[in-house]
Protein backbone atom coordinates (compact mmCIF):
# COMPACT_ATOMS: atom_id res chain seq x y z
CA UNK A 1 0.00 0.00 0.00
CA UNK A 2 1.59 3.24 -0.78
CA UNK A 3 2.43 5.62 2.09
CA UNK A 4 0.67 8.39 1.53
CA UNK A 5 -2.77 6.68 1.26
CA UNK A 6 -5.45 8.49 3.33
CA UNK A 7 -9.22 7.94 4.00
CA UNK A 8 -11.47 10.74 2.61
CA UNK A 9 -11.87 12.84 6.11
CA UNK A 10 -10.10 15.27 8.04
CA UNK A 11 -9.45 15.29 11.47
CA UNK A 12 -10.42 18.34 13.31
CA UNK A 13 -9.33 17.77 17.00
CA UNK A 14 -6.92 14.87 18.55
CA UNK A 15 -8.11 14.65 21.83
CA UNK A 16 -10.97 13.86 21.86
CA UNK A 17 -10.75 13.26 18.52
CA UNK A 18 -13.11 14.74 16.06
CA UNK A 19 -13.76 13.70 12.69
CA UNK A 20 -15.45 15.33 9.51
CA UNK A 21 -16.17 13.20 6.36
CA UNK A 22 -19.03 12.99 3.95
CA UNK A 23 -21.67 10.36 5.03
CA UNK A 24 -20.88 7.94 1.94
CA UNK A 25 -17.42 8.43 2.15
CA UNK A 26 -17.38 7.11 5.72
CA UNK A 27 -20.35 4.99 5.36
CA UNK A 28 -19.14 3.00 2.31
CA UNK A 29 -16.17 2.29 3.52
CA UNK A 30 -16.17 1.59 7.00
CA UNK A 31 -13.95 -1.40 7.00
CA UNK A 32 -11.14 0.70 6.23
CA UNK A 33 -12.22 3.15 9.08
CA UNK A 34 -11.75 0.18 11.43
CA UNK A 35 -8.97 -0.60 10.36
CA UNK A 36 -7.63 2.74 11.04
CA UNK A 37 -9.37 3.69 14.05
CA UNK A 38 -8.65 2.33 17.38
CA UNK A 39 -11.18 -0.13 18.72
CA UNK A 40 -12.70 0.67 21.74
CA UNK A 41 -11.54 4.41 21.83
CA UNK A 42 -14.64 6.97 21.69
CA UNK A 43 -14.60 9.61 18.87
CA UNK A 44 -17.19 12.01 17.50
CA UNK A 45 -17.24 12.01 13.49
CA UNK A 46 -19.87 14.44 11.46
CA UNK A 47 -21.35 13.48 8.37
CA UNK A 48 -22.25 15.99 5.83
CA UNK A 49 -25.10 15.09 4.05
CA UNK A 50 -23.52 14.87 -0.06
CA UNK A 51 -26.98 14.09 -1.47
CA UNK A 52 -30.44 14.62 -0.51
CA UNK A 53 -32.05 12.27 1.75
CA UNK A 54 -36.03 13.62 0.34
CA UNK A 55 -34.76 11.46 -2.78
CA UNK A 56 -35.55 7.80 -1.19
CA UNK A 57 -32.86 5.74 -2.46
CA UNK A 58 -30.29 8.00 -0.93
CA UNK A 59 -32.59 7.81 2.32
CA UNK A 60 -32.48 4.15 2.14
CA UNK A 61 -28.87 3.67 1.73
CA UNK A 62 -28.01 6.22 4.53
CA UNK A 63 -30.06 4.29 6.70
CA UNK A 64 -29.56 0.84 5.77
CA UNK A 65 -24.89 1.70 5.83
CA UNK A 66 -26.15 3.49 9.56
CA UNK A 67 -27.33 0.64 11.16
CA UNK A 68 -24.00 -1.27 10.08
CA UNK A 69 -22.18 1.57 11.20
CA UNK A 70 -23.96 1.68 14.43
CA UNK A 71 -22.71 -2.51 15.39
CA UNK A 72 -19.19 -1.94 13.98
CA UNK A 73 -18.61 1.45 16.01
CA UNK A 74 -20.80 1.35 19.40
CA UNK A 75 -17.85 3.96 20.89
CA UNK A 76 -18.93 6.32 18.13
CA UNK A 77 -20.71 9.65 18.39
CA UNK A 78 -21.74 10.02 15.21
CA UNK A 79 -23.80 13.39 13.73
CA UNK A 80 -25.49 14.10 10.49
CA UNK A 81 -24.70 17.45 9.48
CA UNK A 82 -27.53 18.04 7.47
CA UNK A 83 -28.08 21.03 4.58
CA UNK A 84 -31.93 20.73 4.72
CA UNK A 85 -34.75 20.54 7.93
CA UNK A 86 -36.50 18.41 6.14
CA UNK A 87 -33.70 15.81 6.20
CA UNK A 88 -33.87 15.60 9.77
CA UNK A 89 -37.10 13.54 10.65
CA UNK A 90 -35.78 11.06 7.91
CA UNK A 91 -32.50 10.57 9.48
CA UNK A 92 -33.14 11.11 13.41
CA UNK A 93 -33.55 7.34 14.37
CA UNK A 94 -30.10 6.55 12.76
CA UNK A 95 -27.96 9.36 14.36
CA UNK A 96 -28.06 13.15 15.56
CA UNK A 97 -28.87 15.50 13.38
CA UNK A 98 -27.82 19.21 13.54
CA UNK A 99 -29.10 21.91 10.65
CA UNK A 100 -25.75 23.39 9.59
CA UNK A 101 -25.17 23.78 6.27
CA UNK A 102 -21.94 23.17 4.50
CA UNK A 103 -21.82 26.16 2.70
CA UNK A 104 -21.28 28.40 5.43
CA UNK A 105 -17.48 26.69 5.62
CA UNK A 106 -16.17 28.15 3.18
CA UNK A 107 -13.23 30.38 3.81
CA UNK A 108 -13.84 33.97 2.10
CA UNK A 109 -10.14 34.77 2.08
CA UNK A 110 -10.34 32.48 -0.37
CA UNK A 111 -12.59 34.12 -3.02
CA UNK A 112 -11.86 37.87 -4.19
CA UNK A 113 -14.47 40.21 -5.05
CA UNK A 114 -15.54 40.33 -8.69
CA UNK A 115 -14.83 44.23 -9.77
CA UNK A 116 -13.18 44.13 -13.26
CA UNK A 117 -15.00 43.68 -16.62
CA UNK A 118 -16.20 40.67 -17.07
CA UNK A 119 -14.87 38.54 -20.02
CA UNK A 120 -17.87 35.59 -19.85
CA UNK A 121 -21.75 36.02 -19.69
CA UNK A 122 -21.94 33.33 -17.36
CA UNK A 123 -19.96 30.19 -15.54
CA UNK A 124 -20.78 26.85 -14.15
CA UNK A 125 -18.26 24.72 -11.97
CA UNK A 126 -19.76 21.39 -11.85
CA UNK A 127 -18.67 17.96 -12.89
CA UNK A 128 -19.58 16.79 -16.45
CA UNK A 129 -21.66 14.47 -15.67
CA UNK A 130 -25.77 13.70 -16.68
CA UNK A 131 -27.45 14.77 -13.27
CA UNK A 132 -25.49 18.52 -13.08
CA UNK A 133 -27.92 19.18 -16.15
CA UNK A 134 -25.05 21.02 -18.67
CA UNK A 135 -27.85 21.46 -21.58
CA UNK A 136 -29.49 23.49 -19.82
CA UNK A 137 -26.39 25.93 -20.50
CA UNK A 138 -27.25 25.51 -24.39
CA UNK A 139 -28.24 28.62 -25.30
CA UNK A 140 -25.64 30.53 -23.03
CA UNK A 141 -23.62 32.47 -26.31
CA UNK A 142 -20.45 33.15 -24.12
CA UNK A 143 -20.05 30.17 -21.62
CA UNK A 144 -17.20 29.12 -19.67
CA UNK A 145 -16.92 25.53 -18.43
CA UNK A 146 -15.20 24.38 -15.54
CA UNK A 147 -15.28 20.47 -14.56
CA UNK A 148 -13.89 16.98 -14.66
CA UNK A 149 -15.22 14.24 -16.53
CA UNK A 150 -15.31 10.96 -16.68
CA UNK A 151 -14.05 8.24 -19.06
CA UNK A 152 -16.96 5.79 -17.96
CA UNK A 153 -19.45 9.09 -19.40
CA UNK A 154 -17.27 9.99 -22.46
CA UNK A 155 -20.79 9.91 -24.96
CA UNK A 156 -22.01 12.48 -22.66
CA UNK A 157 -19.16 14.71 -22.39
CA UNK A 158 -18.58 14.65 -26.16
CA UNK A 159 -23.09 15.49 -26.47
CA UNK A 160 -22.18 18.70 -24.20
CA UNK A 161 -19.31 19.79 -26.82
CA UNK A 162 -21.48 19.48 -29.21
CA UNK A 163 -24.51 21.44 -27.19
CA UNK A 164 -22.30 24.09 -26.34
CA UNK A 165 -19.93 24.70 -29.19
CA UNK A 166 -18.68 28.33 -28.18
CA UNK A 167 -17.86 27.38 -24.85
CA UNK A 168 -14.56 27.62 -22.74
CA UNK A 169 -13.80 24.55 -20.95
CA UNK A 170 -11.67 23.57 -18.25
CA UNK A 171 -10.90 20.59 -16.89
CA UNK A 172 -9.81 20.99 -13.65
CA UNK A 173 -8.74 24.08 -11.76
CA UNK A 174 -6.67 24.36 -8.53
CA UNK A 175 -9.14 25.10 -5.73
CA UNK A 176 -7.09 28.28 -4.62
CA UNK A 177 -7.62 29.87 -8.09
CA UNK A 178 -11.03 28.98 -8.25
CA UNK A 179 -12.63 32.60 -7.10
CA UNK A 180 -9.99 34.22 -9.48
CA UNK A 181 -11.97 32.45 -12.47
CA UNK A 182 -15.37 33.00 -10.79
CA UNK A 183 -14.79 36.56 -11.64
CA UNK A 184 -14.53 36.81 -15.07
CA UNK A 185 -18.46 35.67 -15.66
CA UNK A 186 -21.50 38.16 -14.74
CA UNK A 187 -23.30 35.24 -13.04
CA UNK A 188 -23.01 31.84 -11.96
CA UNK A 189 -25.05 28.70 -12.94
CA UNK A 190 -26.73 25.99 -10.56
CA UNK A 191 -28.50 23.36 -13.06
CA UNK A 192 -29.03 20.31 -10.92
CA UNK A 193 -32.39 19.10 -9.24
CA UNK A 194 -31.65 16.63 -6.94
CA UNK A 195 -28.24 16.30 -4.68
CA UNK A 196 -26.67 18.01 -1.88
CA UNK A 197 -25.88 21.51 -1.36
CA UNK A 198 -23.30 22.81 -4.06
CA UNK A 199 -20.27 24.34 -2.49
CA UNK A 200 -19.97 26.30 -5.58
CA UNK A 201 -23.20 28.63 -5.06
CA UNK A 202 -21.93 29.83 -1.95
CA UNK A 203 -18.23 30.40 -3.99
CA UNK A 204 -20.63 32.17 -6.58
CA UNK A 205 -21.91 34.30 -3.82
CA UNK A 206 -18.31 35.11 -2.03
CA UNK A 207 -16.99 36.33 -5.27
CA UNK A 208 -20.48 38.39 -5.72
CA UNK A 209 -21.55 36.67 -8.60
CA UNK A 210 -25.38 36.77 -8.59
CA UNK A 211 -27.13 33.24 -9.93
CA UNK A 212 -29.32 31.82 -12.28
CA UNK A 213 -30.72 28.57 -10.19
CA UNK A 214 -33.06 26.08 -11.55
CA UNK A 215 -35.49 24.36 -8.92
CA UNK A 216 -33.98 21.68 -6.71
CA UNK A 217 -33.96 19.52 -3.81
CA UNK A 218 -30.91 19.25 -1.76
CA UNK A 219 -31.01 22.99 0.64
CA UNK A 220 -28.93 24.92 -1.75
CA UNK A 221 -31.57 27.73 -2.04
CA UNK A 222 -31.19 28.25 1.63
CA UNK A 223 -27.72 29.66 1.51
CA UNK A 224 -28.47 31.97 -1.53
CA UNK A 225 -29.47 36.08 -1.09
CA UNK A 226 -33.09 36.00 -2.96
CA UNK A 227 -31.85 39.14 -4.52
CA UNK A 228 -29.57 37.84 -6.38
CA UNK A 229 -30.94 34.46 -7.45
CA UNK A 230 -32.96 34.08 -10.59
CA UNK A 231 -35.20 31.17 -10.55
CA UNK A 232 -34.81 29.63 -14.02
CA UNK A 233 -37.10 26.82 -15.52
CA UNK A 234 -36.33 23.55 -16.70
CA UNK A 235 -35.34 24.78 -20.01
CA UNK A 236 -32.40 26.22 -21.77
CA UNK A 237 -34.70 29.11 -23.10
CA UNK A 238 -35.14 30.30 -19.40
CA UNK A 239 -31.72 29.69 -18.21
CA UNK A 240 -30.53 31.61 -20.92
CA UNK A 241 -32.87 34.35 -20.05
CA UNK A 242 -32.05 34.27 -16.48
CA UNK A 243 -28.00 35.14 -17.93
CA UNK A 244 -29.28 38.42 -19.42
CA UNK A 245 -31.30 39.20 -16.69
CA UNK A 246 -28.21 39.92 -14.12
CA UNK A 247 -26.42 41.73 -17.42
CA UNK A 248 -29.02 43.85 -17.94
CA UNK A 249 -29.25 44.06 -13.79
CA UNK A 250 -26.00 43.95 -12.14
CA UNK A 251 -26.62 43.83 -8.57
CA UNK A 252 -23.39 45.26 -6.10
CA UNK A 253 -20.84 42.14 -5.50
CA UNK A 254 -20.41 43.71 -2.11
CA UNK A 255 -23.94 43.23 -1.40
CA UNK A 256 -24.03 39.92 -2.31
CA UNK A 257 -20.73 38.60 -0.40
CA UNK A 258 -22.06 40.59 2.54
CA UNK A 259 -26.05 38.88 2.17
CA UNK A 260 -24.23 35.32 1.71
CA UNK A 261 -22.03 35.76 4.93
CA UNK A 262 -24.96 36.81 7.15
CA UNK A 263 -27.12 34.00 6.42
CA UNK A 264 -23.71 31.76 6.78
CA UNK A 265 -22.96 33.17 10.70
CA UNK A 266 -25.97 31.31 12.00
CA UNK A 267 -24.59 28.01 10.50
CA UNK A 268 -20.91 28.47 10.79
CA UNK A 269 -21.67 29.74 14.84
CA UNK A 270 -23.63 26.34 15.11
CA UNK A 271 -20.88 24.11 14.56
CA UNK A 272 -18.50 26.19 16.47
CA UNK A 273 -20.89 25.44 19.56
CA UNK A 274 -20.86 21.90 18.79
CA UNK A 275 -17.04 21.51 18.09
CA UNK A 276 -16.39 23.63 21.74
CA UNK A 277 -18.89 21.39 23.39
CA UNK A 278 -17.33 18.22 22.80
CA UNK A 279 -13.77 19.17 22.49
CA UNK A 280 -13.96 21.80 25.73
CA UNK A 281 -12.27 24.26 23.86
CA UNK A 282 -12.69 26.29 20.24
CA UNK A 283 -11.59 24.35 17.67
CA UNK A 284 -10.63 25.62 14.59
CA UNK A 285 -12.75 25.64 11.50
CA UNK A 286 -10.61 25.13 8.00
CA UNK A 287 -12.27 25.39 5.02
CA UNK A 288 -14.73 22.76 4.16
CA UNK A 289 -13.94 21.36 7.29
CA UNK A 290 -10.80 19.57 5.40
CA UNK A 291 -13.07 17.20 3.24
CA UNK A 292 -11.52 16.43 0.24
CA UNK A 293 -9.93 19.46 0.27
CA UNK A 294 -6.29 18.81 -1.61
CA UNK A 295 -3.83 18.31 1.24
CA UNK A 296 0.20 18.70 0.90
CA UNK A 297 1.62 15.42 2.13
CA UNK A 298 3.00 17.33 5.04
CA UNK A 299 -0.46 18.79 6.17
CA UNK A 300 -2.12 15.30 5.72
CA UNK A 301 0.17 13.76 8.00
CA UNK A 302 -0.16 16.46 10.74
CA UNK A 303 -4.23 16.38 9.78
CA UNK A 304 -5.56 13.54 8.19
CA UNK A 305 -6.29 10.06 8.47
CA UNK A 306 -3.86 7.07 7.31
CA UNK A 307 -5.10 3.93 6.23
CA UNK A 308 -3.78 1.02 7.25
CA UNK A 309 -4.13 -2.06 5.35
């Protein structure tokens, strides 16, 4: 096994020790957890909630990978971390559940302040994949594209080339430059209908990019000013319409940042009352709690969680 081979969580206290991971990522692989985790020894771990539990095969699985969880870690403390209320009756029997929602860990530092012209009509930063919904994007003139595909969906990433001929596309993008392309478009794009939250409306909203937002499950909207949110239709007629809307009314990026961060405190202070009331102390917050965020070797050692094999 090579040495620098880490399970998909960060650690955000030693003792006690505090884990953050997405549910699936923990839940699908808890053998390797046990491997890595001492048996016996009592840790808290938070689940954030990566796709919506009001679509019922999700709920199922969730449940179903809980109660396994449940016999294979009785020292565990484990939380839900949920983006949505409505999650919470679905999910209570298997674990806590707290409402704090995973966009308000972002770091702003992170994401400057869109100010200079802008050189796209609109963006979208989502994975090329069926259920993010690129068509949508169709009749977008200037586009720009960023997000990884898949070799297992190549017919469908070559159908989106061809939707979207005009279009800039990148693949991949290093996640401290991502606000620095944000900024070039006049308004983001959220396409999807059902999954969780998208970290990338509430980057949208830190670089004061206003959004055009199809209808969705998942508690996106909740993190979003209404201001600055266009609610687009299933179509690519409306979406497109919803793009020359916020050209034709730019709203202040300052307002927007500063709308997006106020509905964020009441999250963000949520967890921080959690984190102090199991660790005893404040425990630092790093941005997006450490999940799959991309680590130097260095940092994952001092941070994150080996597996063993």
């Amino acid at each position: 096994m090579p040495f620098f081979n880490y399970l998909p969580a960060y650690e955000l206290n030693r003792s006690p020790r505090i884990i953050a991971a997405f549910d699936t990522d923990f839940l699908r692989n808890l053998d390797a957890f046990r491997r890595s985790l001492p048996s016996g020894k009592a840790f808290t771990i938070l689940l954030q909630t990566g796709w919506s539990v009001l679509v019922p095969k999700f709920a199922t699985e969730l449940i179903e990978r809980m109660a396994e969880a449940r016999q294979m870690f009785p020292e565990a403390r484990i939380i839900f971390l949920v983006n949505e209320k409505e999650a919470i009756p679905i999910l209570k029997d298997s674990a806590e559940c707290v409402w704090c929602h995973q966009n308000a860990f972002l770091d702003p530092r992170r994401y400057p302040l869109a100010t200079a012209k802008r050189r796209f009509d609109a963006i979208y930063v989502a994975r090329i994949t069926p259920f993010k919904r690129h068509d949508l994007a169709s009749q977008v003139q200037n586009l720009y594209l960023i997000g990884s595909r898949s070799s297992r969906e190549e017919e469908y990433f070559q159908t989106i080339m061809r939707t979207v001929p005009h279009v800039r596309w990148d693949e991949k993008v290093n996640s401290w430059l991502i606000g620095r392309k944000m900024i070039q478009a006049t308004c983001g794009l959220a396409l999807s209908s059902t999954e969780g939250s998208m970290f990338v409306c509430g980057e949208y909203s830190l670089c004061g990019l206003p959004v055009v937002n199809t209808a969705n499950i998942g508690g996106r909207d909740l993190m979003l000013p209404g201001f600055a949110a266009f609610k687009a239709d299933d179509t690519p007629e409306s979406v497109a319409e919803g793009v020359e809307h916020w050209k034709a009314h730019p709203v202040p990026p300052q307002e927007i940042r500063e709308a997006f961060l106020r509905i964020a405190a009441e999250h963000r202070a949520c967890l921080e009352d959690l984190l102090a009331s199991i660790a005893g102390k404040r425990v630092k917050i790093p941005h997006k709690l450490g999940i799959r965020c991309r680590l130097l070797p260095h940092q994952k050692l001092l941070h994150g969680l080996r597996q063993r094999g």
